[in-house]
C-alpha atoms as a PDB file:
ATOM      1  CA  UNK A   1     -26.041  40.519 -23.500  1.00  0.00           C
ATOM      2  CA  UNK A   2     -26.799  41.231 -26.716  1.00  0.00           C
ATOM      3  CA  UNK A   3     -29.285  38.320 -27.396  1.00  0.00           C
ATOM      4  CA  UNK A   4     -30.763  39.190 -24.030  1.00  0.00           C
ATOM      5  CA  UNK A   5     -31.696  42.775 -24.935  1.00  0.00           C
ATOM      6  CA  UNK A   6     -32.921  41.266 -28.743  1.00  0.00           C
ATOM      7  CA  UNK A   7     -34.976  38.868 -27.295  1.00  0.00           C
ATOM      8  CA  UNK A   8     -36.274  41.496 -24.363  1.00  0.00           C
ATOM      9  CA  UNK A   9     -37.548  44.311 -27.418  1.00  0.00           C
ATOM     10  CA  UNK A  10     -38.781  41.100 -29.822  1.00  0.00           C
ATOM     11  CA  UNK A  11     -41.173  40.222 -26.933  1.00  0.00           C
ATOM     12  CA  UNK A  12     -42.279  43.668 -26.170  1.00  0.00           C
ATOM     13  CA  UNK A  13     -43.033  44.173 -30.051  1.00  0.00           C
ATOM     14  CA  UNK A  14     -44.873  41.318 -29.958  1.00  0.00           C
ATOM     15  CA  UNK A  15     -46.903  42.288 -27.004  1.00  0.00           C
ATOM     16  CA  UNK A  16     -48.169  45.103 -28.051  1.00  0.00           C
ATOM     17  CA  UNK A  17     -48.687  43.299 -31.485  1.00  0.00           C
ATOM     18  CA  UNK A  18     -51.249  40.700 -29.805  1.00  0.00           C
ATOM     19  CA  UNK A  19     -52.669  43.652 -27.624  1.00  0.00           C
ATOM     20  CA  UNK A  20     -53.806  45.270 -30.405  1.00  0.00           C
ATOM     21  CA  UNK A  21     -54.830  41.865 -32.926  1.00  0.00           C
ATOM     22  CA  UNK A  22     -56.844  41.268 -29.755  1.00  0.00           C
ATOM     23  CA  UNK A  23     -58.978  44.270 -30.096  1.00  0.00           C
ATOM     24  CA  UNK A  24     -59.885  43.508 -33.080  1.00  0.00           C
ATOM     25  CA  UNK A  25     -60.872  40.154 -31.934  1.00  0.00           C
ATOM     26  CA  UNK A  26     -63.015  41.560 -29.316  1.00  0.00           C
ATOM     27  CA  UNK A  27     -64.045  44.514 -31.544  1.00  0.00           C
ATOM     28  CA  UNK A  28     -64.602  43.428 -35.011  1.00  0.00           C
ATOM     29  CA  UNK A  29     -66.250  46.430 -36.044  1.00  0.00           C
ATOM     30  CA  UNK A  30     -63.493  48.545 -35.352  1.00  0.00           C
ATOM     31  CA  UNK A  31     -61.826  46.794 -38.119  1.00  0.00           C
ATOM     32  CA  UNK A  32     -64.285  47.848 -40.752  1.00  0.00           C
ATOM     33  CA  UNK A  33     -65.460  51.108 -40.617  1.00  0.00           C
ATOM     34  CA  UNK A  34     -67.699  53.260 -42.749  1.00  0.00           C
ATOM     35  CA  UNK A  35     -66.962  56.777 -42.929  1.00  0.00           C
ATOM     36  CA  UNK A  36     -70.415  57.850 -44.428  1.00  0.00           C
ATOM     37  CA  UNK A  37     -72.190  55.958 -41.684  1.00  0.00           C
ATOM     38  CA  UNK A  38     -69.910  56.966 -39.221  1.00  0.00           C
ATOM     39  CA  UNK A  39     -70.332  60.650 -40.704  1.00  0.00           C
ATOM     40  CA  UNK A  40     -74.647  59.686 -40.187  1.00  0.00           C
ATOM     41  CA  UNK A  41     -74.098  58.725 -36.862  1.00  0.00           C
ATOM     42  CA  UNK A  42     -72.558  61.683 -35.589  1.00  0.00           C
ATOM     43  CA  UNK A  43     -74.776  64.160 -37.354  1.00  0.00           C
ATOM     44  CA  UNK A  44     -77.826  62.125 -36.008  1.00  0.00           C
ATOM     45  CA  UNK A  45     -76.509  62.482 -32.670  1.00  0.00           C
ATOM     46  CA  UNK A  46     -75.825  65.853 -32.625  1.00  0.00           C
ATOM     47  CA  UNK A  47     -79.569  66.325 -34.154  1.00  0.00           C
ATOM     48  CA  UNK A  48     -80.944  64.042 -31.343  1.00  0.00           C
ATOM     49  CA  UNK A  49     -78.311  65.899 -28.665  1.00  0.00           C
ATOM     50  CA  UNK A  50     -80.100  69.100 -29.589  1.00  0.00           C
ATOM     51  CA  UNK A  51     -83.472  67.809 -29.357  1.00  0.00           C
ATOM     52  CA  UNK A  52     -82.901  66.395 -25.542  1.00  0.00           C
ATOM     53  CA  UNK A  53     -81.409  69.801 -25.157  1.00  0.00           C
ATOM     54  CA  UNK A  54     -84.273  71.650 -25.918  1.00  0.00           C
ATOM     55  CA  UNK A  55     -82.334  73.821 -29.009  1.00  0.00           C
ATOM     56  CA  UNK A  56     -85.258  72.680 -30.905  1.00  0.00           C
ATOM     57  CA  UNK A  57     -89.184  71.324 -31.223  1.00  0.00           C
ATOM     58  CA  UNK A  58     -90.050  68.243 -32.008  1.00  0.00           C
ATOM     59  CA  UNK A  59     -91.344  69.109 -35.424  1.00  0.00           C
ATOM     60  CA  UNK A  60     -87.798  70.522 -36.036  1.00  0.00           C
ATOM     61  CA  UNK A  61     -86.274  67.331 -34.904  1.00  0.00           C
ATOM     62  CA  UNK A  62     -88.073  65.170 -36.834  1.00  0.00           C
ATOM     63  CA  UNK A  63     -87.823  67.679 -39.946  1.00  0.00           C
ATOM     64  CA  UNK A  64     -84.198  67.119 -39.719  1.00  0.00           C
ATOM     65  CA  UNK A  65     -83.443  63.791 -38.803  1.00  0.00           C
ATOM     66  CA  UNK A  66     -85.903  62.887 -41.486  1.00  0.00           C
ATOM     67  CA  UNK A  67     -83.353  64.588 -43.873  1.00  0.00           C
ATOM     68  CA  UNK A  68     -80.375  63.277 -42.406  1.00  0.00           C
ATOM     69  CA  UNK A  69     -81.973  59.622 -43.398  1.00  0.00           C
ATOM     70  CA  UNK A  70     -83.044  60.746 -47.246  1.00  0.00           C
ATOM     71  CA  UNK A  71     -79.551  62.012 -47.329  1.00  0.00           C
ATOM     72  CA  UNK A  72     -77.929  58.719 -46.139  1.00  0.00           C
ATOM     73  CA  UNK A  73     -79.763  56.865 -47.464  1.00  0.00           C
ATOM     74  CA  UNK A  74     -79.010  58.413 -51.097  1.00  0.00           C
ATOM     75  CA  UNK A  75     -75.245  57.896 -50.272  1.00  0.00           C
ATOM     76  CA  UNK A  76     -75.992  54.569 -49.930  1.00  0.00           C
ATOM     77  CA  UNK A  77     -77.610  53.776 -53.097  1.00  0.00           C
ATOM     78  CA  UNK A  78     -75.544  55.797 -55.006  1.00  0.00           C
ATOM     79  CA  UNK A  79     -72.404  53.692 -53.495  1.00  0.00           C
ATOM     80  CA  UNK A  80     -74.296  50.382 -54.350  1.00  0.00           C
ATOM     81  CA  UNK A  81     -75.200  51.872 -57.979  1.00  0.00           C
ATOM     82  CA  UNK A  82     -71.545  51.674 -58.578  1.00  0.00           C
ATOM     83  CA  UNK A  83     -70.409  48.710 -56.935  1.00  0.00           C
ATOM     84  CA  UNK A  84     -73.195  47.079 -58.739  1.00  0.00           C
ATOM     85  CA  UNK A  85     -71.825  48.751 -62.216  1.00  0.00           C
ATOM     86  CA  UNK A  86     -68.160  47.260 -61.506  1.00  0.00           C
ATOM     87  CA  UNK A  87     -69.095  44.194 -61.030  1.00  0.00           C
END
């Protein structure tokens, strides 16, 4: 009875084991993620979410996702800069 219970949990760990591998599979992206461009992609969103709302002109829209880019886009050489200088 024993063995029977063992062998009944060992195959639902390894279930849920290959449920989850096989996201990643499907998903490889969700692997890998990049906080600062995840961070972009939210504000940029909210920016543009604003926009469709009518919170803001156009002028303001593009004033700001214009800075959201500079802003990421400093991140990222700033982050190759010193991967760059390690290597």
């Amino acid at each position: 009875m024993k063995k029977y219970l063992l062998v009944v949990v060992l195959s639902f760990v390894l279930t849920g084991c290959a449920e989850k591998l096989q996201g990643y599979i499907d998903q490889p992206e969700s692997f890998f993620r990049d906080p600062h461009y995840d961070h972009y992609k939210n504000e940029l969103e909210a920016i543009e979410s604003a926009y469709l709302k009518k919170e803001m002109s156009y002028a303001q829209y593009l004033d700001k996702k214009q800075e959201l880019e500079n802003k990421y886009s400093k991140e990222v050489q700033e982050r190759e800069a010193i991967i760059e200088s390690h290597e």
